[in-house]
Protein backbone atom coordinates (compact mmCIF):
# COMPACT_ATOMS: atom_id res chain seq x y z
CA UNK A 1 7.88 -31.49 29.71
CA UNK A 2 9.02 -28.51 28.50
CA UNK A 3 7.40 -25.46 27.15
CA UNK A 4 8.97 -24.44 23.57
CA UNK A 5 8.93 -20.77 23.35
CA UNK A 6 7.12 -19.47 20.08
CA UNK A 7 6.96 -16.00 19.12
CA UNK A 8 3.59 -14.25 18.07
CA UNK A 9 4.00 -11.60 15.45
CA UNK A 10 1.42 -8.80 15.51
CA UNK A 11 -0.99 -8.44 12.78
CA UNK A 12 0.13 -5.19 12.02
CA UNK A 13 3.54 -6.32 11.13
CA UNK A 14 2.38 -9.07 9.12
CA UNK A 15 0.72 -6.18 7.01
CA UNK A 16 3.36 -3.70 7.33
CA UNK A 17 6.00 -6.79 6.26
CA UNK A 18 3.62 -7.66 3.14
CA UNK A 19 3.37 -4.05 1.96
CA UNK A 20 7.19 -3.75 2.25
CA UNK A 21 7.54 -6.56 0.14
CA UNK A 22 4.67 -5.10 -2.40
CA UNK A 23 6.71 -1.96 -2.39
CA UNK A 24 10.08 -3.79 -3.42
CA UNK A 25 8.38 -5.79 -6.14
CA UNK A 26 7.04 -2.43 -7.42
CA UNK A 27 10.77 -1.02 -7.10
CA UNK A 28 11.99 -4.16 -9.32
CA UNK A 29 9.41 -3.78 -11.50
CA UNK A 30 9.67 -0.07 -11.96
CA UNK A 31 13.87 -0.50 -12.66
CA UNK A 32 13.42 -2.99 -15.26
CA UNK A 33 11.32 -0.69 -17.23
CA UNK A 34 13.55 1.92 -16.94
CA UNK A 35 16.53 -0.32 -18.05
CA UNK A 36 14.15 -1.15 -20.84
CA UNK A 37 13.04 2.13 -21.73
CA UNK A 38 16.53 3.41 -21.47
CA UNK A 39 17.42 1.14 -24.18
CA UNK A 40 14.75 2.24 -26.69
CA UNK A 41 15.14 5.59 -26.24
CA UNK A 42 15.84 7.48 -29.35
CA UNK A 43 11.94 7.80 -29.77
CA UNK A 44 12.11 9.26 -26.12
CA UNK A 45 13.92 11.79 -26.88
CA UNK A 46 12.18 13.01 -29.75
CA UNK A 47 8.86 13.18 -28.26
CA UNK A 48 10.30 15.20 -25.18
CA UNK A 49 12.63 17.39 -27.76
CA UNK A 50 9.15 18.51 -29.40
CA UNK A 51 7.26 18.63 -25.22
CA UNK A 52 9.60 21.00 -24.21
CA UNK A 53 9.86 23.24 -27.09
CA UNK A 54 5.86 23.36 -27.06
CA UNK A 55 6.14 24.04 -23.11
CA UNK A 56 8.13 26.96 -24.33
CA UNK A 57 11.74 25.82 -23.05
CA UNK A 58 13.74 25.74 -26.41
CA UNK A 59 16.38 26.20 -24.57
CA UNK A 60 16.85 22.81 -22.94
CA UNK A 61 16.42 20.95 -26.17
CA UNK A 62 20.31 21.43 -27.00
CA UNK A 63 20.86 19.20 -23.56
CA UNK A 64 18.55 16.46 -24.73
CA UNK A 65 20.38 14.25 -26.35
CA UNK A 66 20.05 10.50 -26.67
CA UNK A 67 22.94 9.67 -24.59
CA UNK A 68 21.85 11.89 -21.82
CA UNK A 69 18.40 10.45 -21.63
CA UNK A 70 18.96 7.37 -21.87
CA UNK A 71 22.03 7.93 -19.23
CA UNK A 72 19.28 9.37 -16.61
CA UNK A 73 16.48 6.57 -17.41
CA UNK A 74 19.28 3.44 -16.96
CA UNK A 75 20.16 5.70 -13.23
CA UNK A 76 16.81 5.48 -12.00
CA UNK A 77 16.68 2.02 -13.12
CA UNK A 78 19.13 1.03 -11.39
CA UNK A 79 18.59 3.62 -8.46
CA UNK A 80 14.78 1.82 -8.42
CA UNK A 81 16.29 -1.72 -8.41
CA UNK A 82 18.28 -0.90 -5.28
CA UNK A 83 15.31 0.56 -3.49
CA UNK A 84 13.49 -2.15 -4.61
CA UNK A 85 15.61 -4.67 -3.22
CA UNK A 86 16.06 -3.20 0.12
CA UNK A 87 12.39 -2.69 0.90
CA UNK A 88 12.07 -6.50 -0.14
CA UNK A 89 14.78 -7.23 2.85
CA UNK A 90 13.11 -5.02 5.24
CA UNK A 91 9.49 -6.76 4.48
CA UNK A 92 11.44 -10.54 4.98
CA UNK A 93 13.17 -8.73 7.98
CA UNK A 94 9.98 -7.31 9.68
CA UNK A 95 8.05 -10.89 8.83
CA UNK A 96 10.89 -12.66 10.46
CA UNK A 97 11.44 -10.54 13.38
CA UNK A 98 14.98 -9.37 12.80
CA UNK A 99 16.72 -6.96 15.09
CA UNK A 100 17.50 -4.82 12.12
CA UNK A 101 14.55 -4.65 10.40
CA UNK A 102 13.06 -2.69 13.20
CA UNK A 103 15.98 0.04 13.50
CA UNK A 104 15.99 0.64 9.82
CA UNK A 105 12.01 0.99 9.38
CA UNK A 106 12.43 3.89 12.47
CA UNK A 107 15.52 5.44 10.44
CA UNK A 108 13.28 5.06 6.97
CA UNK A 109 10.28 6.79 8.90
CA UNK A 110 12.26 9.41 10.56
CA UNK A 111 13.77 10.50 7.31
CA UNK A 112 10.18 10.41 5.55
CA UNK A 113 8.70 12.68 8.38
CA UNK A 114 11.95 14.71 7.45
CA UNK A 115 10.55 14.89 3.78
CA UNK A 116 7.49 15.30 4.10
CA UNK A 117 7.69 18.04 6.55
CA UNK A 118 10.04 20.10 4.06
CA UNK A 119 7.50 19.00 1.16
CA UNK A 120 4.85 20.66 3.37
CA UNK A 121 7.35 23.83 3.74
CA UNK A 122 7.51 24.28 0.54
CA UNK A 123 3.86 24.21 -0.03
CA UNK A 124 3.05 20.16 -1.35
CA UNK A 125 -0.19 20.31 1.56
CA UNK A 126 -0.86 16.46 0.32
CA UNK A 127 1.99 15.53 2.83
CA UNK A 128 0.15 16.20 5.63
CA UNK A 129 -1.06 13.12 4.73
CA UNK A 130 2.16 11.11 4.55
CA UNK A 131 3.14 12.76 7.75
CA UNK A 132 0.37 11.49 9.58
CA UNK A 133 0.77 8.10 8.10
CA UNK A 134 4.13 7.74 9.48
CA UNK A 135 3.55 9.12 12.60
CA UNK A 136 1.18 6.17 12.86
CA UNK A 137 3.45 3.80 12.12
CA UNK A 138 6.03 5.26 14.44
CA UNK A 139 3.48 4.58 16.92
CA UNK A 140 2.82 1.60 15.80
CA UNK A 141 6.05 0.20 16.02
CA UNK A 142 6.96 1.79 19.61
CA UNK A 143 4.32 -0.53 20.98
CA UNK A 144 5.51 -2.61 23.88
CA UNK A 145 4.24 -5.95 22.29
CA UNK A 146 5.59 -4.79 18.70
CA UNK A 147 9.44 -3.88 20.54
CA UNK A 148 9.41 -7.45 21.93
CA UNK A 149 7.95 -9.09 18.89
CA UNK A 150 11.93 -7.32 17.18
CA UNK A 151 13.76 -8.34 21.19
CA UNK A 152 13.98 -4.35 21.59
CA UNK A 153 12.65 -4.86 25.05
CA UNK A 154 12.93 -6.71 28.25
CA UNK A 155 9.51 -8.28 28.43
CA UNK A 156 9.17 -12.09 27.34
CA UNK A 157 8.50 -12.82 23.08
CA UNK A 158 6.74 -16.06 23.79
CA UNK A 159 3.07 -16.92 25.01
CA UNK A 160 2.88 -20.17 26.46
């Protein structure tokens, strides 16, 4: 008889993969209502015409203009959207135990460390906490049983 190999995912991935899909629902989400509010923006821009003169910057109301508003809002839409999508890939990706998925979530956390550490630079103390979050997960990930979970390692995937 023989033995049909069957990988075990670790728990933490299962969580990490569900938050990455959580986090690329939020992303869709978040685009469509910028698309939307990009298209209903003329009351937009009055509101923030009369915020920034009260904030005491009449000088930026010349540059907000309808177009230009609603120009940045439909960017981050669309900006969101993408994000949004690719953190749903990664999630599927980490769920399913693709390759990839692992090497981008190290080049993702890298790059947050990278941001968080010039956030903390420039005085933003709350990303100590980010740092330290992906630090975690860094570690997380390195794990021997975690590496062979993604075939980043020599050691066997399957239990029998």
């Amino acid at each position: 008889m023989e033995v049909t190999p069957v990988r075990h995912r670790p728990e933490g991935l299962t969580i990490l993969g569900a938050l990455a899909i959580l986090a690329g629902i939020a992303g869709l989400v978040a685009g469509v209502a910028l698309l939307v509010a990009s298209l209903v923006v003329g009351t937009i821009t009055i509101s923030l015409k009369d915020f920034l003169t009260s904030q005491g910057y009449p000088q930026l109301v010349t540059y907000v203009t309808t177009a230009n508003v609603a120009t940045i809002l439909a960017t981050l839409g669309v900006f969101s959207m993408l994000v949004g999508i690719f953190w749903f890939a990664v999630g599927v990706g980490v769920l399913s135990g693709k390759s990839w998925a692992w090497n981008v979530g190290i080049a993702i956390l890298v790059l947050s460390i990278i941001n968080s550490v010039i956030q903390i630079v420039f005085g933003n103390y709350f990303s100590f906490v980010s740092l330290g979050v992906n630090l975690l997960v860094i570690r997380y990930l390195m794990k021997s049983s975690v590496r062979a979970f993604f075939g980043k390692t020599l050691a066997p995937t399957w239990k029998r």
